[in-house]
Protein backbone atom coordinates (compact mmCIF):
# COMPACT_ATOMS: atom_id res chain seq x y z
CA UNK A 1 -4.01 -58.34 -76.97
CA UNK A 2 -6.74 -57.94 -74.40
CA UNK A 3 -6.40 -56.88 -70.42
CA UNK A 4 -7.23 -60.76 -69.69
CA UNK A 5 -4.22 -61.55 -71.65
CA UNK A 6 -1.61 -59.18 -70.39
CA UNK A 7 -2.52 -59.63 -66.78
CA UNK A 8 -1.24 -63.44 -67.46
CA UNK A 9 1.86 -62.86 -69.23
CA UNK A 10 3.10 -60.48 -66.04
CA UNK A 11 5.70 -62.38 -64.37
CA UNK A 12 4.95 -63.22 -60.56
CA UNK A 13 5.65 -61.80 -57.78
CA UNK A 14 8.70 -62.61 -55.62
CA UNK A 15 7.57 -64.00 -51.73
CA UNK A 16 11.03 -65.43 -50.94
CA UNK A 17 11.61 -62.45 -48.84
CA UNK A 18 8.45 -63.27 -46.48
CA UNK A 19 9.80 -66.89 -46.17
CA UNK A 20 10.34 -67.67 -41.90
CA UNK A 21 12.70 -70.37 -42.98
CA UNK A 22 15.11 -68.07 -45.27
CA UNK A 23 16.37 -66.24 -42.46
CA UNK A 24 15.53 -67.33 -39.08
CA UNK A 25 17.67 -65.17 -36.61
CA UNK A 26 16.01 -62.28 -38.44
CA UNK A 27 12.68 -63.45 -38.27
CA UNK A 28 12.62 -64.28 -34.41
CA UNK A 29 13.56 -60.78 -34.08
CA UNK A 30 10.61 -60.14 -36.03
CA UNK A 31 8.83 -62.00 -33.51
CA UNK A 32 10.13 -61.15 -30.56
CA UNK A 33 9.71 -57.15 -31.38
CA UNK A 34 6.23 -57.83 -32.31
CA UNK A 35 5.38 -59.82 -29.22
CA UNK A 36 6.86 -57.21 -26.55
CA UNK A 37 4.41 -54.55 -28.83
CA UNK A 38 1.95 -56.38 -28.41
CA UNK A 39 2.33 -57.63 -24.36
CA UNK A 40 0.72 -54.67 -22.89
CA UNK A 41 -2.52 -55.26 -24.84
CA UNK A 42 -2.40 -58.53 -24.02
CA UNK A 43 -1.87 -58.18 -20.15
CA UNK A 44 -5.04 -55.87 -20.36
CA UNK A 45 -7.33 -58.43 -21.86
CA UNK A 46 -6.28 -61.05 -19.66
CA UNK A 47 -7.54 -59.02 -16.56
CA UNK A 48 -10.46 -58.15 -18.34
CA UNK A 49 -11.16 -61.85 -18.30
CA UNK A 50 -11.88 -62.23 -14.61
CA UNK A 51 -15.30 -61.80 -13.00
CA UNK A 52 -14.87 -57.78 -11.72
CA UNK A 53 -13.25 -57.16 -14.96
CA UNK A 54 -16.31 -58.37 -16.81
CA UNK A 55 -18.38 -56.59 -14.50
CA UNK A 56 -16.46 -53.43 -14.76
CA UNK A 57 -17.02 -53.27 -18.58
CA UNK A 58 -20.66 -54.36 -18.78
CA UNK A 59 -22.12 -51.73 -15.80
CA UNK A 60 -22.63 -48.96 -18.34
CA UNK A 61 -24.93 -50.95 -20.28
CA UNK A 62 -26.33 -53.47 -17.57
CA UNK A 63 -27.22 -49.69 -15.59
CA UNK A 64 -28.81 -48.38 -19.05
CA UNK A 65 -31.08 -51.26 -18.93
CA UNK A 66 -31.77 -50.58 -15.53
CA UNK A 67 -32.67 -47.71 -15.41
CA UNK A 68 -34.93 -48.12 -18.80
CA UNK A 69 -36.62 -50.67 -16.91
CA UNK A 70 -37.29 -48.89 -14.24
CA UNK A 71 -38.48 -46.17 -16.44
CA UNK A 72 -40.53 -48.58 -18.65
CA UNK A 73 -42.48 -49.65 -15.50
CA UNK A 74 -42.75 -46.22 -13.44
CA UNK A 75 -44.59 -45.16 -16.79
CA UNK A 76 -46.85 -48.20 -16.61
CA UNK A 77 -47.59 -47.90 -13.08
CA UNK A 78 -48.23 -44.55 -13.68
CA UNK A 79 -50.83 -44.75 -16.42
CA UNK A 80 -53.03 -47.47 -14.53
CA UNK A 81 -55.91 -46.51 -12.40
CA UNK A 82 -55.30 -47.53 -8.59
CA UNK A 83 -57.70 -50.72 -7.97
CA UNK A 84 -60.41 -50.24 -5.23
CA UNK A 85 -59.68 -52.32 -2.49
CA UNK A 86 -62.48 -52.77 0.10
CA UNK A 87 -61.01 -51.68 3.21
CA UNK A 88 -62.13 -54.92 4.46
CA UNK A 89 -59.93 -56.97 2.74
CA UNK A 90 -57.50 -55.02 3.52
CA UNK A 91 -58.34 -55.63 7.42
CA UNK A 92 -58.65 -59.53 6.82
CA UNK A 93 -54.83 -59.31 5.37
CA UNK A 94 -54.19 -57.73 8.05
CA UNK A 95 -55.75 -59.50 10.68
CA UNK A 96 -57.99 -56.62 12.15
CA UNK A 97 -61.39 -57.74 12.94
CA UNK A 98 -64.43 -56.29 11.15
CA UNK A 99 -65.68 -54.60 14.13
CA UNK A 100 -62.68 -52.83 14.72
CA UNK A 101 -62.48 -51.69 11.22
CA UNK A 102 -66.19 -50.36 11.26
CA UNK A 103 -65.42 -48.34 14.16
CA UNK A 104 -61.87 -46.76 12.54
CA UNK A 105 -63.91 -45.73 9.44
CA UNK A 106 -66.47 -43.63 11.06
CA UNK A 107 -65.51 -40.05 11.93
CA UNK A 108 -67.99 -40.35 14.64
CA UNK A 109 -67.49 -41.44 18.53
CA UNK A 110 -69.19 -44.65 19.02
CA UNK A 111 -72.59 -44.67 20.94
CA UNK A 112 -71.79 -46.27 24.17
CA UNK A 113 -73.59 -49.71 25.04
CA UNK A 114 -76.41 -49.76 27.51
CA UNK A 115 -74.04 -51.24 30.18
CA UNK A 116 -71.05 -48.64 29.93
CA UNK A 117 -73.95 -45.72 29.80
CA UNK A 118 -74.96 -46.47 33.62
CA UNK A 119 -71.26 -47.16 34.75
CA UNK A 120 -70.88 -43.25 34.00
């Protein structure tokens, strides 16, 4: 006789006992012990449902990715070279006028203008 053949001449297994409808004072009680177990858990989930609750357990990962983003482009704005920007762009953003800008540049005092030289 081979494994194959003894494994289907073992008699089966009695699941009478796990019928609801055998006994079914004993089986609410079942229930009913199983549900008050279980009605803290459940409370907790359902106010982990609402928007703060969701919130509250995504911020350690939504302020990981944060700050890895910020990280990601502090590196990137660190390892480019700063563009040169004509000061005169710059001015016409601004709204200075060239001559203005000319004058702010130099280190030197401006020459004075014929007129203003004899008013002195």
């Amino acid at each position: 006789m081979s494994a194959d053949e003894s494994l289907q001449e073992e008699e089966r297994l009695d699941l009478s006992g796990c019928d609801p409808q055998r006994d079914t004072a004993r089986f609410e009680q079942l229930l009913e012990g199983i549900r008050r177990a279980a009605a803290a858990e459940l409370h907790r989930r359902q106010a982990a449902l609402g928007l703060w609750g969701q919130f509250w357990r995504w911020r350690l990962p939504i302020l990981a990715g944060s700050g890895l983003l910020a990280l990601a482009a502090l590196a990137f704005l660190l390892t480019q070279e700063p563009a040169e920007t004509p000061r005169s762009l710059v001015a016409e953003a601004t709204g200075v006028p060239s001559a203005w800008l000319y004058r702010s540049a130099s280190e030197a005092e401006p020459a004075p203008r014929p007129a203003e030289r004899e008013q002195r």
